[in-house]
Protein backbone atom coordinates (compact mmCIF):
# COMPACT_ATOMS: atom_id res chain seq x y z
CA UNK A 1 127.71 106.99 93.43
CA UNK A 2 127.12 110.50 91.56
CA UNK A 3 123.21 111.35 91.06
CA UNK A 4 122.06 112.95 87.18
CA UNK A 5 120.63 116.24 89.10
CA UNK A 6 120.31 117.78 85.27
CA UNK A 7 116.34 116.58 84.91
CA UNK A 8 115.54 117.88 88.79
CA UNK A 9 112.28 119.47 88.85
CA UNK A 10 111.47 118.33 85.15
CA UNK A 11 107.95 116.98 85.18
CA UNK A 12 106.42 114.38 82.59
CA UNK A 13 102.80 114.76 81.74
CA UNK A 14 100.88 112.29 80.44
CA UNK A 15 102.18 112.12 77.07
CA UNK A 16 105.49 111.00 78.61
CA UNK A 17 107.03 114.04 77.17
CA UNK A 18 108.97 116.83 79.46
CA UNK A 19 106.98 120.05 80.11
CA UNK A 20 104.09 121.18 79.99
CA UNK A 21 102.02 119.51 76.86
CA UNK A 22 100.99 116.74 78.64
CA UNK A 23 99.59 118.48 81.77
CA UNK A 24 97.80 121.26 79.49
CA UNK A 25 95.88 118.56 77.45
CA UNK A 26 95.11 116.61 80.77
CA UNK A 27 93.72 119.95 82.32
CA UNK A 28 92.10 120.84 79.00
CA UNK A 29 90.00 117.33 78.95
CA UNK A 30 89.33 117.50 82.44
CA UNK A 31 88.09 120.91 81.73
CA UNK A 32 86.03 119.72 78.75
CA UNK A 33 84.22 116.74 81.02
CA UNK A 34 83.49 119.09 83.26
CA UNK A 35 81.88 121.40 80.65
CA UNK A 36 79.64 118.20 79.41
CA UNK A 37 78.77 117.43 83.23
CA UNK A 38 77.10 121.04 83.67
CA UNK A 39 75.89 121.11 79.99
CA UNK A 40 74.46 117.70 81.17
CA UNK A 41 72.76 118.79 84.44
CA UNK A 42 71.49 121.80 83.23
CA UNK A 43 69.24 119.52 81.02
CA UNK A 44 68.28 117.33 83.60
CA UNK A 45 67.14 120.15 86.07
CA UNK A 46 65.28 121.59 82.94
CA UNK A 47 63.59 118.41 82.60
CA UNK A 48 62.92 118.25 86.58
CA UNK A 49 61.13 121.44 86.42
CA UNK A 50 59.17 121.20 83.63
CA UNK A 51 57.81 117.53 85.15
CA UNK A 52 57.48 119.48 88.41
CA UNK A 53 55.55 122.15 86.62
CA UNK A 54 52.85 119.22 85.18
CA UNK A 55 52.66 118.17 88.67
CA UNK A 56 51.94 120.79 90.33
CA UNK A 57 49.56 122.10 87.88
CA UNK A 58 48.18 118.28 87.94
CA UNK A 59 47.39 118.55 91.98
CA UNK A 60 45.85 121.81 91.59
CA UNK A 61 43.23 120.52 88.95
CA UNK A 62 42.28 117.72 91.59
CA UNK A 63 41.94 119.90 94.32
CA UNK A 64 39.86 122.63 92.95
């Protein structure tokens, strides 16, 4: 029984085609989601400090 050795170390990415196309646009959307992730918690923290700001500037008023 002979073995096809002609497609060794040929990869598929996720396109189904051979190379590299398919592993470039899965890095480059993992890449993107990533982006939104920090994009996203760079707005939340933003948000977290300003309501920590009110707060704090709320518990001085009562204490004074």
């Amino acid at each position: 029984m002979a073995q096809n050795l002609s497609s060794i170390g040929n990869q598929t990415g996720s396109t189904g085609t051979s190379g590299d196309n398919g592993s470039d646009d899965a890095v480059a959307s993992m890449e993107a989601a990533f982006d939104r992730a920090i994009a996203k918690a760079a707005q939340v923290t933003e948000k977290r400090m300003e309501g920590g700001s009110a707060l704090d500037a709320a518990r001085t008023r009562l204490s004074n």
